[in-house]
N, C-alpha and C. Protein backbone atom coordinates (compact mmCIF):
# COMPACT_ATOMS: atom_id res chain seq x y z
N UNK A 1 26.92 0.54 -20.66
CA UNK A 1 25.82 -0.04 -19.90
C UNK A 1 24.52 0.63 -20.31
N UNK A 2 23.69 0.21 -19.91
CA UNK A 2 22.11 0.58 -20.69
C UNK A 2 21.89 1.71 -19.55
N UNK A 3 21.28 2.84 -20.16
CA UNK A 3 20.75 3.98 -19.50
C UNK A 3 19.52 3.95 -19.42
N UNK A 4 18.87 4.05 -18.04
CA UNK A 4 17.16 4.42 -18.11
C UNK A 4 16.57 5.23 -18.92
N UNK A 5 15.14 5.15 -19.75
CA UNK A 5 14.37 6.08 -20.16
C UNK A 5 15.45 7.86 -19.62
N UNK A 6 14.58 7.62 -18.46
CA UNK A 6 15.04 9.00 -17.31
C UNK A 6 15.67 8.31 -16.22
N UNK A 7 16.82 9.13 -15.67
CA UNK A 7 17.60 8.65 -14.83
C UNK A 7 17.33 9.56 -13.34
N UNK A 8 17.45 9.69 -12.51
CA UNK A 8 16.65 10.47 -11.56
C UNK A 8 17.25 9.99 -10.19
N UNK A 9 18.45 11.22 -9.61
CA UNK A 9 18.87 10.87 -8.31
C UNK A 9 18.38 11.52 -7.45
N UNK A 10 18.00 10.61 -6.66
CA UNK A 10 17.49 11.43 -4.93
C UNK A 10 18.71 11.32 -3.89
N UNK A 11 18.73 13.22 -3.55
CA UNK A 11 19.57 13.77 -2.96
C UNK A 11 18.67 14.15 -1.27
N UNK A 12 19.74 14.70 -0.68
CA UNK A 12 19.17 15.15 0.68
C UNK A 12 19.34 16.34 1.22
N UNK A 13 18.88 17.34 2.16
CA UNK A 13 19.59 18.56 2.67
C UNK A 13 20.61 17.89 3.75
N UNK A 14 20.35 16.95 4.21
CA UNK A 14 21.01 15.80 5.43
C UNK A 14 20.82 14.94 5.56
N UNK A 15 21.20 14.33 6.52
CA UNK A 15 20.76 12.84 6.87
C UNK A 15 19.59 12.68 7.63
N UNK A 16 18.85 11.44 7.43
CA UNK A 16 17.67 11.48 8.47
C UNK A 16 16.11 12.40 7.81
N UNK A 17 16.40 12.83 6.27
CA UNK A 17 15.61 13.56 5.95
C UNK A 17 14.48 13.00 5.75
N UNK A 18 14.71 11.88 5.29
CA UNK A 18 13.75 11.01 4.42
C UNK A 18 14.11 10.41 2.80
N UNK A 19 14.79 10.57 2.32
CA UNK A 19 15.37 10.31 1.19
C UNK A 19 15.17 8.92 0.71
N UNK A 20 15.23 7.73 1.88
CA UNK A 20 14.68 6.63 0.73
C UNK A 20 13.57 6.43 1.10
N UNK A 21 12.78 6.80 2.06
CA UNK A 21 10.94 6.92 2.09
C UNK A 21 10.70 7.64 0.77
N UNK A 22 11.16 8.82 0.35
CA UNK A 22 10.60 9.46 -0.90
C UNK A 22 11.04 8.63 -1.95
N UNK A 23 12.26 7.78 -2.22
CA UNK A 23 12.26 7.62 -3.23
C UNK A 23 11.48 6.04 -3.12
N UNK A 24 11.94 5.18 -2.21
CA UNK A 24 10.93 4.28 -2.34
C UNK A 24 9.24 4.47 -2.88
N UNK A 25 8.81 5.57 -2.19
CA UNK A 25 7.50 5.98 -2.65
C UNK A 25 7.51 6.23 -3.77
N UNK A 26 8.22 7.33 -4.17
CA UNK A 26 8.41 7.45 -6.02
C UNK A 26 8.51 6.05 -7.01
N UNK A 27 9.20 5.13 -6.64
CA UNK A 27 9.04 4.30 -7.24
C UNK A 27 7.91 3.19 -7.44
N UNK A 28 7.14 3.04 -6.11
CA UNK A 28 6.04 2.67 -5.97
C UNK A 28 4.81 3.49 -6.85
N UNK A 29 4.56 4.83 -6.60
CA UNK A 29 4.20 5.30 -7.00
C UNK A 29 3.99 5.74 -8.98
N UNK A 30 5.35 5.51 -9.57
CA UNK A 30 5.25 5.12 -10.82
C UNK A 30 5.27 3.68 -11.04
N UNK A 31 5.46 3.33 -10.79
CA UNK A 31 5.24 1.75 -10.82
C UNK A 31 3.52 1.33 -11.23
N UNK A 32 2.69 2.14 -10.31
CA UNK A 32 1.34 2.36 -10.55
C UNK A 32 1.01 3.03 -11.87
N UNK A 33 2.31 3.17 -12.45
CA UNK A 33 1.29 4.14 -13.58
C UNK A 33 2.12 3.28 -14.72
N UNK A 34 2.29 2.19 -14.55
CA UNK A 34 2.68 1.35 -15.77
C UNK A 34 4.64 1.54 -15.83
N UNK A 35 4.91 1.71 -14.84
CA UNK A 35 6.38 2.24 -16.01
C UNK A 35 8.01 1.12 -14.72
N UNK A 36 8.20 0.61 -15.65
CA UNK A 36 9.44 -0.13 -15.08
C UNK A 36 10.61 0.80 -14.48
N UNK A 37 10.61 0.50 -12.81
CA UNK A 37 11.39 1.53 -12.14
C UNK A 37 12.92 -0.04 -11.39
N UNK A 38 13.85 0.55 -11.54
CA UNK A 38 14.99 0.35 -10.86
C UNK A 38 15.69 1.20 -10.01
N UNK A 39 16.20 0.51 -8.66
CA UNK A 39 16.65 1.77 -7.86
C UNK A 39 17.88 1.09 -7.57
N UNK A 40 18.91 1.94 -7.58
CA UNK A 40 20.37 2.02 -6.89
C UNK A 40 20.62 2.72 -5.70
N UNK A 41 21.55 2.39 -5.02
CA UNK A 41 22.10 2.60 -3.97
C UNK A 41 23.88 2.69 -3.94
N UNK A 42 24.56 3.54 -4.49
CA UNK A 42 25.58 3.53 -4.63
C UNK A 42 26.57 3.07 -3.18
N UNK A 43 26.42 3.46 -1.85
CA UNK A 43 27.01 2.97 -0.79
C UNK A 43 25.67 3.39 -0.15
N UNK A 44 25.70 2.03 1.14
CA UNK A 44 25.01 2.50 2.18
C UNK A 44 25.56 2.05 3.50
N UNK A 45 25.70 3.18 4.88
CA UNK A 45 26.56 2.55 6.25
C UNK A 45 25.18 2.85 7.04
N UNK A 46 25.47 1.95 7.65
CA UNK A 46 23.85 1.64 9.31
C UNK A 46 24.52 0.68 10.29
N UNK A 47 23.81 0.80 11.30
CA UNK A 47 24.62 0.49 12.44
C UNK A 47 23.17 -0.89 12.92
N UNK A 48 23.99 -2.28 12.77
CA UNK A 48 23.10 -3.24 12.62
C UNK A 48 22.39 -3.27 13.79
N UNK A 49 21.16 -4.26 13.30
CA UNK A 49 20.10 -3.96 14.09
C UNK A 49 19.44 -2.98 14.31
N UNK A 50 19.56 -2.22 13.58
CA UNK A 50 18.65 -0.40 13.78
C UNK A 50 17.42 -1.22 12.68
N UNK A 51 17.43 -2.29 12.11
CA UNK A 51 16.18 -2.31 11.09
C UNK A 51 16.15 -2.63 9.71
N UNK A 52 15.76 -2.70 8.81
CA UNK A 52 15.92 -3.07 7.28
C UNK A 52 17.13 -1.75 6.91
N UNK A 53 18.04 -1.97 6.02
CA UNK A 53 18.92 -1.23 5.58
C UNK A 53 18.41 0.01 4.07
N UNK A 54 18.44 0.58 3.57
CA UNK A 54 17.96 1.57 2.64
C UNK A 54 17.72 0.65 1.78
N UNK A 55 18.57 -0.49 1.17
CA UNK A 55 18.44 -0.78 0.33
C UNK A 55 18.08 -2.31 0.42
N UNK A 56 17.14 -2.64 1.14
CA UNK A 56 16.39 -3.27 2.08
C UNK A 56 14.95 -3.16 1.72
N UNK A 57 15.14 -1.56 2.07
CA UNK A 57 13.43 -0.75 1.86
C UNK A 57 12.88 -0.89 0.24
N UNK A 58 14.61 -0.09 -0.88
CA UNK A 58 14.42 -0.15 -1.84
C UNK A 58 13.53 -1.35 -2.49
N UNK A 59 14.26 -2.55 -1.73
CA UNK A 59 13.72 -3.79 -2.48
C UNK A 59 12.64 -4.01 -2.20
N UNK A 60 12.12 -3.49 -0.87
CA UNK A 60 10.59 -3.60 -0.96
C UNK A 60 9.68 -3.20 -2.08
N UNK A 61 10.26 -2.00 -2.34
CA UNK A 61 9.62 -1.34 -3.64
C UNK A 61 9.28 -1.46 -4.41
N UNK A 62 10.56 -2.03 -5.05
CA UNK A 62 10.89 -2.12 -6.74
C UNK A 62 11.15 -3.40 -6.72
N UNK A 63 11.01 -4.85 -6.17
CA UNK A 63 11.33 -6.00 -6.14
C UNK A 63 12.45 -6.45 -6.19
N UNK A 64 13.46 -5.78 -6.40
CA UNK A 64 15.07 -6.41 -6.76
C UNK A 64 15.85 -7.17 -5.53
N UNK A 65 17.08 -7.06 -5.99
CA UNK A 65 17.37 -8.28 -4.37
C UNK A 65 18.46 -6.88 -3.65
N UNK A 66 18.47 -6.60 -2.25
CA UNK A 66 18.87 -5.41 -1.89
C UNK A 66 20.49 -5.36 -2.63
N UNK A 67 21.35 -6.87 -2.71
CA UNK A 67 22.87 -6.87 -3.39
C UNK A 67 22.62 -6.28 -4.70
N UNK A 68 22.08 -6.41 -5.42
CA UNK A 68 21.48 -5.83 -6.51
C UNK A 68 21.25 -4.09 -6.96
N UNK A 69 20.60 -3.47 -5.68
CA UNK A 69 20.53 -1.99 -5.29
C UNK A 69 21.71 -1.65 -4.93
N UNK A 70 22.46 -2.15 -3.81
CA UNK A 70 23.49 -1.67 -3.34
C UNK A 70 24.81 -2.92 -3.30
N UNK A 71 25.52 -2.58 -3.86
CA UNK A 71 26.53 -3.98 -4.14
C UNK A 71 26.98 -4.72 -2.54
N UNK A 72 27.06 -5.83 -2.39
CA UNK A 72 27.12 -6.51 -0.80
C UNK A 72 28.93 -5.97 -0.14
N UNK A 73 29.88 -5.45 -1.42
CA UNK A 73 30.71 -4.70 -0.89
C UNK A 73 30.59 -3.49 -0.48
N UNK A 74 29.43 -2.69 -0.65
CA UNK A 74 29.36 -1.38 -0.20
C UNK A 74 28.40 -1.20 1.09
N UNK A 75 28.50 -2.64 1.36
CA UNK A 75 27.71 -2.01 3.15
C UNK A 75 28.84 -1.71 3.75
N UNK A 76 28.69 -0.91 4.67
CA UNK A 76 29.42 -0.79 5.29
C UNK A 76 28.65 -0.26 7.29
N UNK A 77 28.96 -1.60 7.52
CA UNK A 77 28.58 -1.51 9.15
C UNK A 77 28.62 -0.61 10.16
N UNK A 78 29.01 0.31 9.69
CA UNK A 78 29.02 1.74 11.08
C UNK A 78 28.14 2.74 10.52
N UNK A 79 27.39 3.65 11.60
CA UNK A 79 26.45 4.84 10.84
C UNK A 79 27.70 6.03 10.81
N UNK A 80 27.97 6.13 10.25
CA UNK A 80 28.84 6.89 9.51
C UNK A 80 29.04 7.18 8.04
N UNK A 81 29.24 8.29 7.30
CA UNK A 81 29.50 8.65 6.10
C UNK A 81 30.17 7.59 5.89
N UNK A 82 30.08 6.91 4.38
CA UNK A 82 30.45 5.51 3.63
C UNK A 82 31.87 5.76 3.70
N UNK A 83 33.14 6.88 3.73
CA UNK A 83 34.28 6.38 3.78
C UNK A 83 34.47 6.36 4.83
N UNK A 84 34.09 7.28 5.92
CA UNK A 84 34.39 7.04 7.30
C UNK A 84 34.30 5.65 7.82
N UNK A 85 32.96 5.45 7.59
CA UNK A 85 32.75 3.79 7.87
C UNK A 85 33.69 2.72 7.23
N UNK A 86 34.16 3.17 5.98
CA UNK A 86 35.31 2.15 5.16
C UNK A 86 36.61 2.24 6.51
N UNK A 87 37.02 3.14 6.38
CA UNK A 87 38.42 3.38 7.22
C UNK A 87 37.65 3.15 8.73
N UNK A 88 36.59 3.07 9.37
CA UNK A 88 36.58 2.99 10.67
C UNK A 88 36.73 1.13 10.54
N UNK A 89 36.37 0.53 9.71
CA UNK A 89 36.20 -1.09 9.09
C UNK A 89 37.16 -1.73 9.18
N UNK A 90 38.67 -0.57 8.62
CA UNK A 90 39.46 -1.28 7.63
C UNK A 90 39.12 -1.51 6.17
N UNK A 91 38.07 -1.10 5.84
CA UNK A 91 37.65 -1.51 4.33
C UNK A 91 38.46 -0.83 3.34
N UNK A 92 38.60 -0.90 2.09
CA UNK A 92 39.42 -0.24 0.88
C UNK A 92 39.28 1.25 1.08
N UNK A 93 39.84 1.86 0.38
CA UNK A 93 39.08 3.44 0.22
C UNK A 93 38.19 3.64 -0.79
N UNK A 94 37.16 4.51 -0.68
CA UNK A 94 36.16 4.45 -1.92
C UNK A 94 36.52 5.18 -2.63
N UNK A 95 36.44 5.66 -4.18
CA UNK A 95 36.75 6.44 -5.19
C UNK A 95 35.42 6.59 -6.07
N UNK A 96 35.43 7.87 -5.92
CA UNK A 96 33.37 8.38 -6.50
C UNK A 96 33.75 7.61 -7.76
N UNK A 97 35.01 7.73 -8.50
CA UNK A 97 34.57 6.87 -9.94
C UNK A 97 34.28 6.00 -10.02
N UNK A 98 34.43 4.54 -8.96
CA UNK A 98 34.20 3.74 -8.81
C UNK A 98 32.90 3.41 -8.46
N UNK A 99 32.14 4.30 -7.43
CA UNK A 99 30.50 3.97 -7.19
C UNK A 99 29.93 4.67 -8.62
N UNK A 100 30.65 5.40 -9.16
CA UNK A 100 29.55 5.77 -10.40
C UNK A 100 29.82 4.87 -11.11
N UNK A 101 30.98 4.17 -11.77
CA UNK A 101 30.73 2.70 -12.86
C UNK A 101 29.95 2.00 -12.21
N UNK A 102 29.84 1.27 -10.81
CA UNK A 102 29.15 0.51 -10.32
C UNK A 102 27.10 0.54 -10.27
N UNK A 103 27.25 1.49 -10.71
CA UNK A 103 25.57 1.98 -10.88
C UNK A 103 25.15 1.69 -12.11
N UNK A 104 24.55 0.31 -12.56
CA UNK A 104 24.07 -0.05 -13.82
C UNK A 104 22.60 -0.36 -13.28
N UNK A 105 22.12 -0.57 -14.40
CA UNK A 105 20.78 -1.11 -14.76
C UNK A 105 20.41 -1.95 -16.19
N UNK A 106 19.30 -3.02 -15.66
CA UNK A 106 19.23 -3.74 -16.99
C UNK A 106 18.59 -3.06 -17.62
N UNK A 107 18.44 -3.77 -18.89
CA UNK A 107 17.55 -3.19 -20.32
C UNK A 107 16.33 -2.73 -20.26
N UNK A 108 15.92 -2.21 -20.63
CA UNK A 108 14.00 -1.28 -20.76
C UNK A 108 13.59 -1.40 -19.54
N UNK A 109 14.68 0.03 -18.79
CA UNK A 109 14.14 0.29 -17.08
C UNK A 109 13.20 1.73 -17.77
N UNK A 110 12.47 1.90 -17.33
CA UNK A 110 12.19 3.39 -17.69
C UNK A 110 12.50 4.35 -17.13
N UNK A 111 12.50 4.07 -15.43
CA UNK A 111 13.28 5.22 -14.33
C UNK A 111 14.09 4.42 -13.21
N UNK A 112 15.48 5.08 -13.84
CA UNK A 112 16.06 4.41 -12.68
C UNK A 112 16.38 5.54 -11.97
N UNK A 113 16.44 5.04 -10.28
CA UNK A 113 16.44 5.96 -9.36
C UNK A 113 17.90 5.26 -8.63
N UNK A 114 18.21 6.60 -8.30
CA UNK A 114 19.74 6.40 -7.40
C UNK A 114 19.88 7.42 -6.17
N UNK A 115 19.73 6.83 -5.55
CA UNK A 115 19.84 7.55 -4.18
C UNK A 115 21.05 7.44 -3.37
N UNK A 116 21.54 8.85 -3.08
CA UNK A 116 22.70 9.11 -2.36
C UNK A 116 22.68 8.70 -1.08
N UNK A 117 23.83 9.22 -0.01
CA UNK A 117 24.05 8.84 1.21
C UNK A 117 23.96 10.15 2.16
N UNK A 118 23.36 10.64 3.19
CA UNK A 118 23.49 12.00 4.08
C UNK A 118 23.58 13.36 2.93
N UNK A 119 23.44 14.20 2.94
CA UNK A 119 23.54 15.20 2.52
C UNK A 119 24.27 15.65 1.56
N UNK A 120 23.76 16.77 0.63
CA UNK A 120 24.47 16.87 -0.35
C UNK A 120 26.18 16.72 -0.65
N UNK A 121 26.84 17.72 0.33
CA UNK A 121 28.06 17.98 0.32
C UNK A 121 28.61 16.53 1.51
N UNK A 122 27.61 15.89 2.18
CA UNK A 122 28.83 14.80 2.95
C UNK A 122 29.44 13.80 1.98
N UNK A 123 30.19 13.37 2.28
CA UNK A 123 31.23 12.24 1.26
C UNK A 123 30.62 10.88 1.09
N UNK A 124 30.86 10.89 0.11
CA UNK A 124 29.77 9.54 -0.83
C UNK A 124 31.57 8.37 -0.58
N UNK A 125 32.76 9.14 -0.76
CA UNK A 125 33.91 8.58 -1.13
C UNK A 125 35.05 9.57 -0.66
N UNK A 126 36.20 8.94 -0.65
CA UNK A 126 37.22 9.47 0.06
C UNK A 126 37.73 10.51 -1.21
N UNK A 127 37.09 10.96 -1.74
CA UNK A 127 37.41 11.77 -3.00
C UNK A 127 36.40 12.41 -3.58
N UNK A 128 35.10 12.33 -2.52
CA UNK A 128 34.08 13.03 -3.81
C UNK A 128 32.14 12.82 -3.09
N UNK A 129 31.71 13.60 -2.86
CA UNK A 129 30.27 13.73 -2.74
C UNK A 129 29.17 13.60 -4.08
N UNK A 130 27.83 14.13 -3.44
CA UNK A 130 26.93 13.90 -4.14
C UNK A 130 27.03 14.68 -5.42
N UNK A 131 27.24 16.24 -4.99
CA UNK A 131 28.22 16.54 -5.84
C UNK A 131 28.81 15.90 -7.23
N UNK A 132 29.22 15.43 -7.13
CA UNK A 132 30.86 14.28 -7.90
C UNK A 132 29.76 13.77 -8.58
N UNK A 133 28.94 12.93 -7.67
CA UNK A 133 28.30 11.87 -7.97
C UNK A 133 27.09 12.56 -9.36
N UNK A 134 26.78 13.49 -9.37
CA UNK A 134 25.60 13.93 -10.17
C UNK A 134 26.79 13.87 -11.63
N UNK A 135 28.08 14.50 -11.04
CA UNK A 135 28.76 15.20 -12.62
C UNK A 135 29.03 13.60 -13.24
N UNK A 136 29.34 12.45 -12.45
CA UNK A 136 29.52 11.39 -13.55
C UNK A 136 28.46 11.15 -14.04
N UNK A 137 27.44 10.94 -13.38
CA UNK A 137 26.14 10.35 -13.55
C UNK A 137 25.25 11.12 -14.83
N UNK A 138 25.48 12.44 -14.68
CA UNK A 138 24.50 13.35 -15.58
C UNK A 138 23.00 12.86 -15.53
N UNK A 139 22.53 12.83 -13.98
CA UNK A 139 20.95 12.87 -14.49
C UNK A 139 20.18 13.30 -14.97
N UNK A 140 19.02 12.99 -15.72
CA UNK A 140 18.01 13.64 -15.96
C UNK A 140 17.29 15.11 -15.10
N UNK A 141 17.46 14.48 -13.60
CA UNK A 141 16.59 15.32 -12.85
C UNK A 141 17.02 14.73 -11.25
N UNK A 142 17.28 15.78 -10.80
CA UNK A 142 17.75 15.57 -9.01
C UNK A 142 16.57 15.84 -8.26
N UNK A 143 16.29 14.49 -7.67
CA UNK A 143 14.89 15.18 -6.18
C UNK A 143 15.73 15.74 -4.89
N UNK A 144 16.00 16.83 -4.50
CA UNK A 144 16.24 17.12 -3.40
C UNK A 144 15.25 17.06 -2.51
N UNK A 145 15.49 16.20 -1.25
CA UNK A 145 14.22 15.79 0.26
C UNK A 145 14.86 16.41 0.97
N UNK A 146 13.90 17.83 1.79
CA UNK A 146 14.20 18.51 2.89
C UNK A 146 13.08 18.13 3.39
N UNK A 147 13.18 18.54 4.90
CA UNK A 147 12.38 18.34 5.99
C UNK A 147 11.41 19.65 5.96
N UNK A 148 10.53 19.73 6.14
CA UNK A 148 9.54 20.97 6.06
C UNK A 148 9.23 22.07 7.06
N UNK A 149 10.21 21.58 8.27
CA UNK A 149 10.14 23.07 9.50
C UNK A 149 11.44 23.52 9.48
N UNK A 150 11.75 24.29 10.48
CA UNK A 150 12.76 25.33 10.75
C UNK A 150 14.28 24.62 10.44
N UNK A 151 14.28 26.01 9.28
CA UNK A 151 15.58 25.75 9.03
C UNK A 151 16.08 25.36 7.96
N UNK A 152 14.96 25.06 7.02
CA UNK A 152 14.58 24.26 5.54
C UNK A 152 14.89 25.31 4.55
N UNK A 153 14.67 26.52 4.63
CA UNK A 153 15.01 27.09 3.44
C UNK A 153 16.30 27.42 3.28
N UNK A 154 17.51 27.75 4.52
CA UNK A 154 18.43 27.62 4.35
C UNK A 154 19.58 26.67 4.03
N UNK A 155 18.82 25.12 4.13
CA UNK A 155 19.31 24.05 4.23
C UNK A 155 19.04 23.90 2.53
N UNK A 156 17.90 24.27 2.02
CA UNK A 156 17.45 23.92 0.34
C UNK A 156 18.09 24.65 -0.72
N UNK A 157 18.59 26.01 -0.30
CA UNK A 157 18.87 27.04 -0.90
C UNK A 157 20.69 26.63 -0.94
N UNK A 158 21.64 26.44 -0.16
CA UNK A 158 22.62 26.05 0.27
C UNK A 158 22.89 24.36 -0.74
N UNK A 159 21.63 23.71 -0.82
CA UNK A 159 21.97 22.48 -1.49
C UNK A 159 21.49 22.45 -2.99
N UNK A 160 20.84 23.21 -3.12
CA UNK A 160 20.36 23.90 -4.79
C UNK A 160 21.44 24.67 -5.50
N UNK A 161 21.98 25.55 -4.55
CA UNK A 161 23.19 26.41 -5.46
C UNK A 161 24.18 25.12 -5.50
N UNK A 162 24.41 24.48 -4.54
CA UNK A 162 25.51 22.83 -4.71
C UNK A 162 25.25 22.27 -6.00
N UNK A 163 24.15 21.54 -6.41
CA UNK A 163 24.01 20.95 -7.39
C UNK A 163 23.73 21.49 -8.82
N UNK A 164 23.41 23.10 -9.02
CA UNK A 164 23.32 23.65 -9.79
C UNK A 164 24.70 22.93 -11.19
N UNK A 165 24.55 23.04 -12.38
CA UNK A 165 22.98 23.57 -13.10
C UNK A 165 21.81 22.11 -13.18
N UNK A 166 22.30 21.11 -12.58
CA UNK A 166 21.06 20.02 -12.46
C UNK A 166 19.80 20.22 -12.35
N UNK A 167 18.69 20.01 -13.71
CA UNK A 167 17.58 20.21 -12.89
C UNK A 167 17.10 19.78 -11.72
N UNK A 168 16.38 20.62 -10.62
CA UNK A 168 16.35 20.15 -9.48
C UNK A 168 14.45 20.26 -8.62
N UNK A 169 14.31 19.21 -8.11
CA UNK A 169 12.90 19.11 -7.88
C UNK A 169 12.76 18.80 -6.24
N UNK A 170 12.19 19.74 -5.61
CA UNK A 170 12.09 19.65 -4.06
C UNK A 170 11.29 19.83 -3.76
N UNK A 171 11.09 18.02 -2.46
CA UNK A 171 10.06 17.48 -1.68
C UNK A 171 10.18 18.18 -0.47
N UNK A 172 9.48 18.58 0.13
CA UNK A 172 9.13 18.55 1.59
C UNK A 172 8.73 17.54 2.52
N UNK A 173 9.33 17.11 2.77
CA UNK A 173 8.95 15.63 3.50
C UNK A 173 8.17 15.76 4.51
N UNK A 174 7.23 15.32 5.44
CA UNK A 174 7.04 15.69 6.12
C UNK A 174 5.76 16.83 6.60
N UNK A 175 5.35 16.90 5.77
CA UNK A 175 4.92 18.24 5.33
C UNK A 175 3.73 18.67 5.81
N UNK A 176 3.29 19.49 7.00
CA UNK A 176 1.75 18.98 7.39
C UNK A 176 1.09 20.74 6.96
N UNK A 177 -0.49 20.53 6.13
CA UNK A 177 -1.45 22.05 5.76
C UNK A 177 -1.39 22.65 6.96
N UNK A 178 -1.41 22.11 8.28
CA UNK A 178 -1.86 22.78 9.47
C UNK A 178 -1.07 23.69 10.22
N UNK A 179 0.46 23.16 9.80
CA UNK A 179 1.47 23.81 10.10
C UNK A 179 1.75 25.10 9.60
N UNK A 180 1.70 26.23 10.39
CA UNK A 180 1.76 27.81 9.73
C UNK A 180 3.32 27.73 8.84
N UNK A 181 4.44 27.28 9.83
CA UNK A 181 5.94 27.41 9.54
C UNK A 181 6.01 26.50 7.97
N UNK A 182 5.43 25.14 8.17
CA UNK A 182 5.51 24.47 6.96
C UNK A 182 5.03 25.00 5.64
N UNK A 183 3.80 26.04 5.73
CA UNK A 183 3.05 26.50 4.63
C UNK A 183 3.96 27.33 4.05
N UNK A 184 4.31 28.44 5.29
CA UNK A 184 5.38 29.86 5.06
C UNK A 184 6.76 29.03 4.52
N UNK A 185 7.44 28.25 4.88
CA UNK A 185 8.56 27.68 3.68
C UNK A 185 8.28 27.15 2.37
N UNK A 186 7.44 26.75 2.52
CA UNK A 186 7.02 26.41 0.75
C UNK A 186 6.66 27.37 -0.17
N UNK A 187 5.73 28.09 0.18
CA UNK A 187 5.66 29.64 -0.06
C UNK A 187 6.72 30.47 -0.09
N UNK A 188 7.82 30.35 0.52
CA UNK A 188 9.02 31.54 0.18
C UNK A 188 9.94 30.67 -0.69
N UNK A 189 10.32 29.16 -0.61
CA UNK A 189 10.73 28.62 -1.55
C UNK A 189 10.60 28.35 -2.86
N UNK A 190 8.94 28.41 -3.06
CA UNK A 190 8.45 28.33 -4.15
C UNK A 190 8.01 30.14 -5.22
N UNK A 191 7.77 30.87 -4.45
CA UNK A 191 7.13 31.95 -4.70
C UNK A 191 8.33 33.26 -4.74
N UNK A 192 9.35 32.63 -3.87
CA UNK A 192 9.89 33.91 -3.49
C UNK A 192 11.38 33.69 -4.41
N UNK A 193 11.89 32.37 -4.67
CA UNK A 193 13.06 31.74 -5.02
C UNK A 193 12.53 31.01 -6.10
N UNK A 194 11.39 31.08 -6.67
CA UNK A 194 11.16 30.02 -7.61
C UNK A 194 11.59 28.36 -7.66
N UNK A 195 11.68 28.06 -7.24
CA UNK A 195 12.10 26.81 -6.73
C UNK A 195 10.83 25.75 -7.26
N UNK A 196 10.96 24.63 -7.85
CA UNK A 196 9.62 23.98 -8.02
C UNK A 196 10.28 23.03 -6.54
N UNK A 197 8.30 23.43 -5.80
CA UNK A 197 9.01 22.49 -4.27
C UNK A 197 7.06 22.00 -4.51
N UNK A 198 7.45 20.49 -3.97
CA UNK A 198 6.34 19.89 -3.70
C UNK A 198 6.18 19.22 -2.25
N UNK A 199 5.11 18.46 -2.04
CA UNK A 199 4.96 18.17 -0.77
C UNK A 199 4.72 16.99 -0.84
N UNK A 200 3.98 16.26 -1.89
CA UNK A 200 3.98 14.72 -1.91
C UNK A 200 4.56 13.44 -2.92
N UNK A 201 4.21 12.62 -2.39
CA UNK A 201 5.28 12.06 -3.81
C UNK A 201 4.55 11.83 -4.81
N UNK A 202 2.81 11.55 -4.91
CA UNK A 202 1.91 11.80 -5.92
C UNK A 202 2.16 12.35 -7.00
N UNK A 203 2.74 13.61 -6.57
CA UNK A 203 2.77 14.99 -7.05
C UNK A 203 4.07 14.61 -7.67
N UNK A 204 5.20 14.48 -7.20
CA UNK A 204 6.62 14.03 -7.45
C UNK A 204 6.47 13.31 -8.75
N UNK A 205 5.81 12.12 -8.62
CA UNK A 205 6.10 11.31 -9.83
C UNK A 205 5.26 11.93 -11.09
N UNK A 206 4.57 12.71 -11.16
CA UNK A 206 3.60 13.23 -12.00
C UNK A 206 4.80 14.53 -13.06
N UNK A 207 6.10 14.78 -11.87
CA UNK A 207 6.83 15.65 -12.50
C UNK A 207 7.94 15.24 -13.04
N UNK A 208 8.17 14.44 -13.00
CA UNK A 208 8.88 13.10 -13.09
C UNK A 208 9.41 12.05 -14.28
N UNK A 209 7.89 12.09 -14.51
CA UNK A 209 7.84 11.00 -15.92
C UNK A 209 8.44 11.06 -17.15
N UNK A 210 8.70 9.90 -17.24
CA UNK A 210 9.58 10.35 -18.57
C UNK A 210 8.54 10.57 -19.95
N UNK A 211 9.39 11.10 -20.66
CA UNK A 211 8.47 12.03 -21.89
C UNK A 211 8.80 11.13 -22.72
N UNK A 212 7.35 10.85 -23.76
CA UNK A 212 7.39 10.52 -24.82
C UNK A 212 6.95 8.72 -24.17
């Protein structure tokens, strides 16, 4: 199957972080700078009526049709981790090898983006997390989205040694100058752990781009 320019998965410290606000934005955001973006959604579970689905939002983005982002077999109707929700369904069992063949893209994408489900280590599949999901995939570059107050550096540090040796690029979602706690985590993440951590997605896609 055809590989993006740069391939680029957005990961999470948890659920609820923000993960397809950032990557939707990322894609919007290069999109502005000339460059053909595709986004995947390997599984996504929501509990209907809560609102547009992730890959819903995606399509806002990047124009595609949401079956397209996320295959119309991998919804899965309960907010629950995607196998939980399979077996709370009745649905098949998932197998990470299976959502990683299922992640294509057409011809001259320049960045395709793939965004996981809840947190690094929760289960993408009855056999395998985000984790799993990076070693088939071999991206280019992992965005890890943490939340920017209490509790973030242990949550970033914990999901950085996870995905290691992936290069890895962390947003602060959320992120406000005014906030003393928000400044002091970026500062010990960045300064103290070396960590490249950013705060907007401006900034994100600028680190981002594919070369050449």
């Amino acid at each position: 199957m055809p590989r993006p320019n740069k391939l680029i998965l957005v990961a999470g410290t948890g659920t609820e972080v923000g993960k397809t606000w950032v990557a939707a934005g990322l894609a919007t955001a290069l999109q502005r700078r000339g460059l053909r973006v595709a986004a995947r959604k390997p599984a996504q579970s929501f509990a209907p009526g809560d609102g547009p689905t992730d890959a819903e939002v995606l399509s806002a983005a990047t124009g595609e049709d949401p079956g397209t982002i996320c295959p119309r077999h991998r919804w899965y109707e309960v907010a629950m981790a995607p196998p939980m929700a399979a077996d709370a369904l009745g649905r098949p069992r998932i197998k990470i090898a299976e959502l990683a063949a299922e992640v294509d893209f057409p011809d001259r994408v320049d960045v395709g983006l793939v965004e996981t489900a809840g947190g690094v280590r929760s289960p993408l599949a009855h056999d395998g997390d985000t984790v799993d999901l990076v070693a088939y995939l071999k991206p280019d570059a992992v965005i890890l989205v943490a939340d920017a107050g209490l509790g973030t550096i242990n949550a970033v540090l914990l999901s950085f040694a996870a995905l290691a040796p992936a290069p890895v690029h962390v947003i602060l979602n959320r992120f406000r100058p005014g906030d003393s706690l928000h400044v002091a985590n970026r500062q010990w993440l960045s300064q103290r752990f070396g960590l490249d951590v950013t705060v907007d997605v401006d900034s994100l896609a600028e680190r981002t781009l594919p070369l050449g």
